[in-house]
Protein backbone atom coordinates (compact mmCIF):
# COMPACT_ATOMS: atom_id res chain seq x y z
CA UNK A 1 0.00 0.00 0.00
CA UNK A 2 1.56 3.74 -0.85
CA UNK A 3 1.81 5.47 2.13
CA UNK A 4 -0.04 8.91 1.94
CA UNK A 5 2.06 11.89 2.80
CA UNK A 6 0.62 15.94 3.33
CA UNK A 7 1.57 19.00 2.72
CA UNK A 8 0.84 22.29 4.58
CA UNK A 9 0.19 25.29 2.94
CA UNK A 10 -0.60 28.15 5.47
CA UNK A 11 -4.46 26.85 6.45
CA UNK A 12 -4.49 24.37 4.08
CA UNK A 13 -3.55 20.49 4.35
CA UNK A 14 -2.79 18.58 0.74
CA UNK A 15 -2.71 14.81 0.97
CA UNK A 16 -1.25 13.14 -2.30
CA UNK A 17 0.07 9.72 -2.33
CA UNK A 18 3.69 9.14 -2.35
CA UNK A 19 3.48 7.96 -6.16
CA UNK A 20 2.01 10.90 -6.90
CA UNK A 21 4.49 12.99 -5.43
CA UNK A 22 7.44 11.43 -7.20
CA UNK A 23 6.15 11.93 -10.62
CA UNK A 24 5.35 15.41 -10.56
CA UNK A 25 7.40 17.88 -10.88
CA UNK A 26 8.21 20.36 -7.71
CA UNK A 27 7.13 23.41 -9.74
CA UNK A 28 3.91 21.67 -10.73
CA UNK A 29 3.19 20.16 -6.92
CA UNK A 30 3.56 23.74 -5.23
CA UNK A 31 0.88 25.34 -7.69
CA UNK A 32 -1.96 22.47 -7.19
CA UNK A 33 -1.23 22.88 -3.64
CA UNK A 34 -1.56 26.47 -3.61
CA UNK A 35 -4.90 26.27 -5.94
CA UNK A 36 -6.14 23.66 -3.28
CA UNK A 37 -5.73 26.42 -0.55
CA UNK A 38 -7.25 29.02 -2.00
CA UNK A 39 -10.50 27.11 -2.85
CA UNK A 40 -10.78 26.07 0.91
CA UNK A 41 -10.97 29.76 2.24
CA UNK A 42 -13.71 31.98 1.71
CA UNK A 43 -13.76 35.84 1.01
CA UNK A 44 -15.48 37.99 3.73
CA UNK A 45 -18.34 40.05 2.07
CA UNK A 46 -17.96 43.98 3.27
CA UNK A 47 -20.70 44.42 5.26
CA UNK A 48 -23.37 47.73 4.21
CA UNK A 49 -23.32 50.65 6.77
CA UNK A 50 -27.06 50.92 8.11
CA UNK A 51 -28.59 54.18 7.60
CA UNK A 52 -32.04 54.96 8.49
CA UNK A 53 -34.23 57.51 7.73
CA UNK A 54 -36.46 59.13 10.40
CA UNK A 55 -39.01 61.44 11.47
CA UNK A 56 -37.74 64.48 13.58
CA UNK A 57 -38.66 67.59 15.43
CA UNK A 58 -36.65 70.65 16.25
CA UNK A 59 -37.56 71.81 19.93
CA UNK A 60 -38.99 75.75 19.78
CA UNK A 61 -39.16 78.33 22.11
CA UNK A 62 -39.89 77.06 26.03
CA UNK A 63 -43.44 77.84 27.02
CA UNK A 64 -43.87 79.77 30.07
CA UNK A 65 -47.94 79.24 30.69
CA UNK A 66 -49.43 75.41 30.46
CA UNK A 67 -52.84 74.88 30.40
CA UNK A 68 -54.83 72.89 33.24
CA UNK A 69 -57.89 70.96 31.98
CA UNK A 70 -60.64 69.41 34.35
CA UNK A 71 -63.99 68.06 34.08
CA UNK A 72 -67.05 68.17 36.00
CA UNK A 73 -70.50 68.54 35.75
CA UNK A 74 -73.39 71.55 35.07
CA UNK A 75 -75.24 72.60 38.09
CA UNK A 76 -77.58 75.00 39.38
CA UNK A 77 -75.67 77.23 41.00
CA UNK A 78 -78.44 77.20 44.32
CA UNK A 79 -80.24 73.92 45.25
CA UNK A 80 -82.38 73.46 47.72
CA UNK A 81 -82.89 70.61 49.83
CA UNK A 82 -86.21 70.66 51.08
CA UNK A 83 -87.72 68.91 53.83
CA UNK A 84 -91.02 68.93 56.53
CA UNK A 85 -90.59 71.51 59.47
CA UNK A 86 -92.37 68.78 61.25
CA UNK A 87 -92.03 65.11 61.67
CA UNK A 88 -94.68 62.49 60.43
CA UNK A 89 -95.43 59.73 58.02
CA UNK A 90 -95.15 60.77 54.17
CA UNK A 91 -98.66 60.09 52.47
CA UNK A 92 -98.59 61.74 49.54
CA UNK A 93 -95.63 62.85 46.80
CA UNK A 94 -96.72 65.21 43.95
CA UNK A 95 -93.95 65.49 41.93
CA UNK A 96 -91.63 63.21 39.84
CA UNK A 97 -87.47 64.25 39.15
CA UNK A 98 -87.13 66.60 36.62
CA UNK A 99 -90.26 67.99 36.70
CA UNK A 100 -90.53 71.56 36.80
CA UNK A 101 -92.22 73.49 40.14
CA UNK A 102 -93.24 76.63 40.33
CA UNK A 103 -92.96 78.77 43.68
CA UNK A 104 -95.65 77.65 45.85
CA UNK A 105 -96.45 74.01 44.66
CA UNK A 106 -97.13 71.37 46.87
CA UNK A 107 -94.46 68.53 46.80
CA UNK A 108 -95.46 66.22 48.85
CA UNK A 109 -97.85 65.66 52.09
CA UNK A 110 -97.67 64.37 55.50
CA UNK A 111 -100.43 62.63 58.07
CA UNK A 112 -101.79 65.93 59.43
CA UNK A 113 -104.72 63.93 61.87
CA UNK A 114 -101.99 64.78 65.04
CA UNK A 115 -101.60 68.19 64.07
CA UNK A 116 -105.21 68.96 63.67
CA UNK A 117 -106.01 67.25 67.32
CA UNK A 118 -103.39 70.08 68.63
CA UNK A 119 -104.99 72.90 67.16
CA UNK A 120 -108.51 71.83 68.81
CA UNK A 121 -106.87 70.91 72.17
CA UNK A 122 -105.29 74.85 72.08
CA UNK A 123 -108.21 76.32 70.89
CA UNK A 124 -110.34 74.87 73.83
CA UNK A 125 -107.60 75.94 75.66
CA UNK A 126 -108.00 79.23 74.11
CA UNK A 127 -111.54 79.81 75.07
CA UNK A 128 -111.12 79.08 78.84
CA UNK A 129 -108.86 81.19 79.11
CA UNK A 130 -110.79 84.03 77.59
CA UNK A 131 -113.49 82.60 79.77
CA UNK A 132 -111.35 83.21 82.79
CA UNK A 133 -110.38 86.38 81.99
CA UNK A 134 -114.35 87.63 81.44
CA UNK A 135 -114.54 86.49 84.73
CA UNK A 136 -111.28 88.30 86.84
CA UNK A 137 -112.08 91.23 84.69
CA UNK A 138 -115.41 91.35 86.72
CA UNK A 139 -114.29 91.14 90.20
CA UNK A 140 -111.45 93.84 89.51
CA UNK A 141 -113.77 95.91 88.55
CA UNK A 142 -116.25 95.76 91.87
CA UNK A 143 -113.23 95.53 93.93
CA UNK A 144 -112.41 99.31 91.91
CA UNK A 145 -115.90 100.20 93.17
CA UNK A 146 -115.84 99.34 96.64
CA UNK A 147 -112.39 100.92 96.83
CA UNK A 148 -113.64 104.48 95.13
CA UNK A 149 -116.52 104.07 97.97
CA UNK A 150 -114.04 103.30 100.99
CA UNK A 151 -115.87 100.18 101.27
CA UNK A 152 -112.62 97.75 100.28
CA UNK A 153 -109.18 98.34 101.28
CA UNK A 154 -106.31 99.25 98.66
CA UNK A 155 -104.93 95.05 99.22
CA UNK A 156 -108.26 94.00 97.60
CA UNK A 157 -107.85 96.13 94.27
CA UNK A 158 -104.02 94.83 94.38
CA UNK A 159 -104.90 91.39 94.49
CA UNK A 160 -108.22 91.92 91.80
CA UNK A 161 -105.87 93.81 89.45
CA UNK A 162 -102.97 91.25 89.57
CA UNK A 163 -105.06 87.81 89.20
CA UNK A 164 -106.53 90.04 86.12
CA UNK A 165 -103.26 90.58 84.77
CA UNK A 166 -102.33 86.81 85.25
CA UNK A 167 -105.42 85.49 83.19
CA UNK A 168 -104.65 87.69 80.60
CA UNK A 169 -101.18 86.49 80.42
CA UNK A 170 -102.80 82.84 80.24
CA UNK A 171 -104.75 84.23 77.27
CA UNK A 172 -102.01 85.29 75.37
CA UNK A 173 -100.37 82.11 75.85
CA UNK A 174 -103.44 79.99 74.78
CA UNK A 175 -103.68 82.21 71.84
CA UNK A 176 -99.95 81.56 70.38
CA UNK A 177 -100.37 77.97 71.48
CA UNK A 178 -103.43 77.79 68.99
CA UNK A 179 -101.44 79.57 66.58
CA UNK A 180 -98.10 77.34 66.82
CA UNK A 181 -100.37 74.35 66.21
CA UNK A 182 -102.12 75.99 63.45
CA UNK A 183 -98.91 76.44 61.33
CA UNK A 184 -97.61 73.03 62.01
CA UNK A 185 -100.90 71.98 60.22
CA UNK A 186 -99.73 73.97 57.10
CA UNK A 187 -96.09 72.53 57.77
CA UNK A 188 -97.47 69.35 56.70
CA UNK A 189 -97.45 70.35 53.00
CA UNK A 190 -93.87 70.57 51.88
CA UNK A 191 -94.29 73.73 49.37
CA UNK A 192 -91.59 75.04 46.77
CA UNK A 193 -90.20 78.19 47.84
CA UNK A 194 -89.04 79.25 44.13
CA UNK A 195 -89.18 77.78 40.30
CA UNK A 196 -86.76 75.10 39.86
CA UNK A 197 -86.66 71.34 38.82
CA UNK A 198 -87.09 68.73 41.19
CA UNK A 199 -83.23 66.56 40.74
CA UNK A 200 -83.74 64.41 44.04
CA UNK A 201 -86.56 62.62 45.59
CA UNK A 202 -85.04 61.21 49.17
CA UNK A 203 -88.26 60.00 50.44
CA UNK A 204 -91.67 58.19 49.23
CA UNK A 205 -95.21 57.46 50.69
CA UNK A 206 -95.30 55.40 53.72
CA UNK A 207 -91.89 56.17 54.92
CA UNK A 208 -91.90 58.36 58.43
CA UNK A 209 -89.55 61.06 58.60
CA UNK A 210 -87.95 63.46 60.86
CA UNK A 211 -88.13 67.14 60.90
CA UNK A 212 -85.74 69.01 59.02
CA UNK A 213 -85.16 65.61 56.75
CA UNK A 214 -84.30 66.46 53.42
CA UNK A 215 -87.18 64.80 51.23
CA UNK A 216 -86.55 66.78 47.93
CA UNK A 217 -83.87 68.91 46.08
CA UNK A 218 -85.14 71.70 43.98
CA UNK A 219 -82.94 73.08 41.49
CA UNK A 220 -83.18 77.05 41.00
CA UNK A 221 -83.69 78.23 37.75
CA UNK A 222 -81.46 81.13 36.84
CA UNK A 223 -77.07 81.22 36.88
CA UNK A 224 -76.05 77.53 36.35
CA UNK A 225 -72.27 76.28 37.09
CA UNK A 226 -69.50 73.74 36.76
CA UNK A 227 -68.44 72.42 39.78
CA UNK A 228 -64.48 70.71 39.53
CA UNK A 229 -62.56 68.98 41.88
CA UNK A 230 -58.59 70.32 42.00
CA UNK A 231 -55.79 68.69 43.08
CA UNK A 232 -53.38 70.83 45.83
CA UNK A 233 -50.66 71.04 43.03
CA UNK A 234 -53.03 72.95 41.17
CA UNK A 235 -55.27 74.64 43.19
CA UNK A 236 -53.16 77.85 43.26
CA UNK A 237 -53.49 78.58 39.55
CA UNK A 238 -57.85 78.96 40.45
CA UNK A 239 -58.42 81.89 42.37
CA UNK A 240 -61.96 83.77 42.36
CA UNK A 241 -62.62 85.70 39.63
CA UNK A 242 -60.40 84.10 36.82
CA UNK A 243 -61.42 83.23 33.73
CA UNK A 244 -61.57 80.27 32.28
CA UNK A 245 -63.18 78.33 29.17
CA UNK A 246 -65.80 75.81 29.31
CA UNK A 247 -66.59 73.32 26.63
CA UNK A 248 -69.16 70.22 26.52
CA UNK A 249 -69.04 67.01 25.54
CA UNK A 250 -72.48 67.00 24.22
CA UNK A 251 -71.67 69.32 21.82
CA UNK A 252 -67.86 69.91 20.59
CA UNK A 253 -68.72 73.30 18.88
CA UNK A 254 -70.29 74.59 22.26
CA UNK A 255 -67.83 76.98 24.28
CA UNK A 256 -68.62 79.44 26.58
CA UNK A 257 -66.25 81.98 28.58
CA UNK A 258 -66.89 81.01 32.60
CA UNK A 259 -65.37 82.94 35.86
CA UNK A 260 -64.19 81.11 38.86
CA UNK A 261 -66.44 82.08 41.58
CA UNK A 262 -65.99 79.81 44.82
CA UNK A 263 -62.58 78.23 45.69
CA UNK A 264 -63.36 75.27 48.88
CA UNK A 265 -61.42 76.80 51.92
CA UNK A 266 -60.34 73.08 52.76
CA UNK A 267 -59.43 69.81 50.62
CA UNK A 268 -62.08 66.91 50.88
CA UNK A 269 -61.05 64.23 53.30
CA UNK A 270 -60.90 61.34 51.09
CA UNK A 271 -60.40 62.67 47.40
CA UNK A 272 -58.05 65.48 48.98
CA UNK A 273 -58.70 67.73 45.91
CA UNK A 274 -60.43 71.22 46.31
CA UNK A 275 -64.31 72.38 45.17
CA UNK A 276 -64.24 74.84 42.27
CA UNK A 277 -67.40 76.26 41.15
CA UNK A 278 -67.07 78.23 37.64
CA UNK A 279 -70.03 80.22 36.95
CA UNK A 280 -71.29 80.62 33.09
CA UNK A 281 -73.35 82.96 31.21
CA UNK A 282 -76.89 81.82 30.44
CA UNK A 283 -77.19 79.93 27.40
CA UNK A 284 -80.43 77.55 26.67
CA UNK A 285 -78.15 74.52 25.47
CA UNK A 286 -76.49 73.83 28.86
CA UNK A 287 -78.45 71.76 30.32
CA UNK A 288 -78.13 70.31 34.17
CA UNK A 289 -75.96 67.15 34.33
CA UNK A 290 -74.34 67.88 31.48
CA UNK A 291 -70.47 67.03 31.43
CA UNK A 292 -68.49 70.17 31.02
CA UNK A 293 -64.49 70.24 30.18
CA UNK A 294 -62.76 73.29 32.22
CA UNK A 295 -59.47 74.93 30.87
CA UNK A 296 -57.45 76.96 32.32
CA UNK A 297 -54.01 78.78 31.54
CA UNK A 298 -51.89 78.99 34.48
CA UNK A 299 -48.44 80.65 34.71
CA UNK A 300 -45.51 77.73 34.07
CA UNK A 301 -42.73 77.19 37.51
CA UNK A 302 -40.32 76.02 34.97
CA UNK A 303 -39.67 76.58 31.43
CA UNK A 304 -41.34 73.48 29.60
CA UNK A 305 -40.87 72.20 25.63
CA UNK A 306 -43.33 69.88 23.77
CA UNK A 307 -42.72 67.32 22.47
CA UNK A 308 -44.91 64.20 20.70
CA UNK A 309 -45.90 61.37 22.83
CA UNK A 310 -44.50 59.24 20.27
CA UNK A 311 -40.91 60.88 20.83
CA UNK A 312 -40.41 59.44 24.26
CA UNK A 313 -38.96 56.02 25.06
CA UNK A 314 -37.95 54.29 28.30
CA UNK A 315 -34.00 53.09 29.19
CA UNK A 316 -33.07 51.85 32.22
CA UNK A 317 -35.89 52.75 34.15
CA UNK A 318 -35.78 56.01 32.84
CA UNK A 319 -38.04 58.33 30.84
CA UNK A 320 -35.66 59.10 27.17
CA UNK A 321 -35.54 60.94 23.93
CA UNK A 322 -33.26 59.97 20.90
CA UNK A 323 -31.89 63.23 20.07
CA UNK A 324 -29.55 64.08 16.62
CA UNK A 325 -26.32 64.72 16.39
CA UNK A 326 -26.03 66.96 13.01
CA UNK A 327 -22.74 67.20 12.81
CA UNK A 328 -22.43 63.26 12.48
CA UNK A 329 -25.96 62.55 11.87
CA UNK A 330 -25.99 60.03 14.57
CA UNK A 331 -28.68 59.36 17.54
CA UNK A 332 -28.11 59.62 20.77
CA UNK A 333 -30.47 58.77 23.86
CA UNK A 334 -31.15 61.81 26.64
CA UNK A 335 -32.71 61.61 29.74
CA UNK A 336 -35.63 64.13 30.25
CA UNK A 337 -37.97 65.07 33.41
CA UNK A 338 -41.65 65.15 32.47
CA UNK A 339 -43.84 67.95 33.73
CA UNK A 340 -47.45 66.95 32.56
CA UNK A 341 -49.17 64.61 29.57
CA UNK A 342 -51.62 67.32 27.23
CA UNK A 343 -53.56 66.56 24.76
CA UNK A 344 -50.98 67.10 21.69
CA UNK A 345 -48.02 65.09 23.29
CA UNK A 346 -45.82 65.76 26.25
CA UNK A 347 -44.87 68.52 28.46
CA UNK A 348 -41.01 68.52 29.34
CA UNK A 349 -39.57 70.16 32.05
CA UNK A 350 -35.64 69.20 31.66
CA UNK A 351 -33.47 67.81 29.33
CA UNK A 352 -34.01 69.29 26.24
CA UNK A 353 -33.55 73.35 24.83
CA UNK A 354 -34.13 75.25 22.03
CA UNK A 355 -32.80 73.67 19.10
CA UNK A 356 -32.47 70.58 19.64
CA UNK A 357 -33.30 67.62 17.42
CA UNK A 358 -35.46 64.77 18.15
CA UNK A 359 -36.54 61.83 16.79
CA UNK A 360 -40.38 62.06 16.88
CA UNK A 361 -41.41 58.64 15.99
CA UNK A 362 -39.67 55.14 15.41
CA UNK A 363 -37.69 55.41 18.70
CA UNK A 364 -37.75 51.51 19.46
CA UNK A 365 -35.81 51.02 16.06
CA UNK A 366 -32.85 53.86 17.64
CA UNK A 367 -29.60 52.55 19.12
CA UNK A 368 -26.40 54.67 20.21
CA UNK A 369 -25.08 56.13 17.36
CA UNK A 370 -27.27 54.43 14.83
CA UNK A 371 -26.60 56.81 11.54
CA UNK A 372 -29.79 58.71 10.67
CA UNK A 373 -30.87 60.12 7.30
CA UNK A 374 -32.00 63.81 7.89
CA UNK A 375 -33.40 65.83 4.84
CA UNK A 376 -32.30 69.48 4.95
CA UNK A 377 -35.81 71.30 6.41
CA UNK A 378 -36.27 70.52 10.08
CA UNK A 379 -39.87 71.68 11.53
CA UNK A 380 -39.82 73.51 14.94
CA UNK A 381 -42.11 72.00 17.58
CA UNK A 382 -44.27 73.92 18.85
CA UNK A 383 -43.90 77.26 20.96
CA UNK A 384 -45.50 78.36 23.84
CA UNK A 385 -48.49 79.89 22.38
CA UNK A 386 -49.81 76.97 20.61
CA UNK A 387 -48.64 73.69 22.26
CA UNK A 388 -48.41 71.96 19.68
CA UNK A 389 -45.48 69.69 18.84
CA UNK A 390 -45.77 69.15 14.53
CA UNK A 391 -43.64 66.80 13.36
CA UNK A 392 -42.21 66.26 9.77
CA UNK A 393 -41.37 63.34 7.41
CA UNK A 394 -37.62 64.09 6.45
CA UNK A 395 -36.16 61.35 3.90
């Protein structure tokens, strides 16, 4: 058998059998070895430079107002909660909610039969006691007789005139006692003390209820309101007397000018956000319930940029933008601090100035340094008095 011997050419390994290598020439061996190598190692392909184009905005001037938006809903701005001056058992209600009372309507009834007892008991009362003073007024004056005669002494007309004086006192106080029981007869009708619409019935026929129990709420025509509910961190930027704009969501082309007029003195217990009312000028299409949107523009404690919602990413726990280095036209990631979310993107209140460049959309495709395509019009975001951030499509 020929024994097999190799060859080594830098990375590559020739076996040729001994016969082989004895009838070929040297020059002839080195060449198939060297064709042999070159077959067994591949060329590395140059690999393409990625460059991506992307959507940017330039950062404008720093806003120095931002604009606080709450909702709530239309009131009256004066309900009343009505309820019986006296206590008894509800057996009759006359309205329905949302029905419209005039002043002076009955609402609703209670059992009067006690009531009516009392005014008989103090009119009995009453007439004995006018009885009684008939018959005083009698002996004081015989007891003035006798005395103008010399017949009585000056103790009898004392003590005539002073039980006289004591029945009439009794009189007087049989006569408001009649008169006291009287009204609580016409308490028994709860009446509407002014035009409104009935929002809230608390109580139906049969139930019994106390006096002073609210039973209805009446709804005052006239000035109607939004009442909001502010958080501390914003309750300074609502004092009395501001103005403010209100829309609907009932009707998107409805907007009406409204004034702050009552600011709570204290936060609510559980919510811990403050009471605004907003008063608004009359207008037939706001309706009570409706859902009102409040807006107001307060003056900015730091100098805040927009930018779009779509702009900001998240690294490392942290809130980022991919901003663009023109002089290399590379990405880079920055921190920023957020202020507040608004309706047209994001309020930033460090991180970023006037001029810079930031990706606005696309930011999960960025890495460090990633080359960017960048056409040569950049839009500015928007500035303060608009806040709006526009973006543009640069290729």
């Amino acid at each position: 058998m020929p024994v097999d011997d190799h060859l080594q050419f830098g990375s590559a390994k020739v076996s040729l059998s001994s016969s082989i290598i004895r009838k070929l020439p040297v020059a002839g061996l080195i060449v198939a070895a060297l064709a042999l190598a070159a077959c067994s190692q591949e060329k590395a392909a140059p690999v393409a430079e990625i460059i991506r184009p992307v959507k940017v905005v330039e950062i404008g001037e720093a806003q120095t107002t931002r604009q606080l938006d709450y909702s709530g809903s239309v009131r009256a701005r004066v309900e009343m909660n009505l309820g019986f001056r006296v206590a008894g058992k509800v057996t009759e209600r006359l309205v329905d909610i949302g029905q419209h009372v005039n002043a002076g309507d009955v609402l609703a009834r209670i059992d009067p039969t006690d009531y009516a007892l009392s005014v008989k008991s103090a009119q009995a009362s009453l007439d004995a006691a006018e009885r009684q003073v008939e018959i005083v007024d009698i002996a004081k004056k015989r007891a003035e007789q006798l005395y103008a005669k010399n017949f009585a002494p000056k103790s009898q007309l004392d003590q005539a005139t002073l039980t006289y004086d004591q029945a009439v006192a009794t009189r007087d106080a049989a006569r408001s006692t009649l008169a006291q029981a009287q009204n609580q007869v016409q308490y028994a009708d709860l009446k509407a003390t002014k035009d409104g619409i009935v929002t809230t019935v608390a109580a139906d026929v049969g139930q019994v209820v106390a006096a002073g129990t609210p039973v209805m709420t009446v709804a005052v025509d006239g000035e109607k309101e939004v009442l909001i509910a502010v958080p501390e961190m914003d309750i300074a930027g609502f004092r009395p007397g501001k103005e403010v704009k209100a829309s609907f969501w009932s009707d998107d082309a409805l907007t009406l000018a409204g004034k702050v007029r009552e600011v709570a003195g204290s936060a609510d217990a559980q919510s811990r956000t403050f009471a605004v009312r907003v008063s608004l000028p009359s207008d037939p299409r706001v309706l009570l319930g409706m859902t009102a949107n409040v807006a107001a523009t307060v003056d900015s404690k730091a100098q805040l940029v927009s930018v779009p919602l779509t702009a900001m990413a998240q690294k490392d726990g942290k809130q980022i933008v991919w901003t663009v280095d023109r002089a290399s036209d590379t990405v880079h990631p920055r921190a920023i601090k957020v202020a507040n979310f608004t309706a047209d993107g994001v309020a930033v209140a460090d991180g970023l100035k006037q001029g810079d460049v930031v990706v606005a959309a696309g930011t999960q495709f960025m890495t460090e340094n990633l080359k960017v395509k960048l056409s040569s019009d950049v839009e500015q975001s928007a500035s303060a008095e608009d806040d709006v951030a526009t973006t543009s499509s640069l290729h």
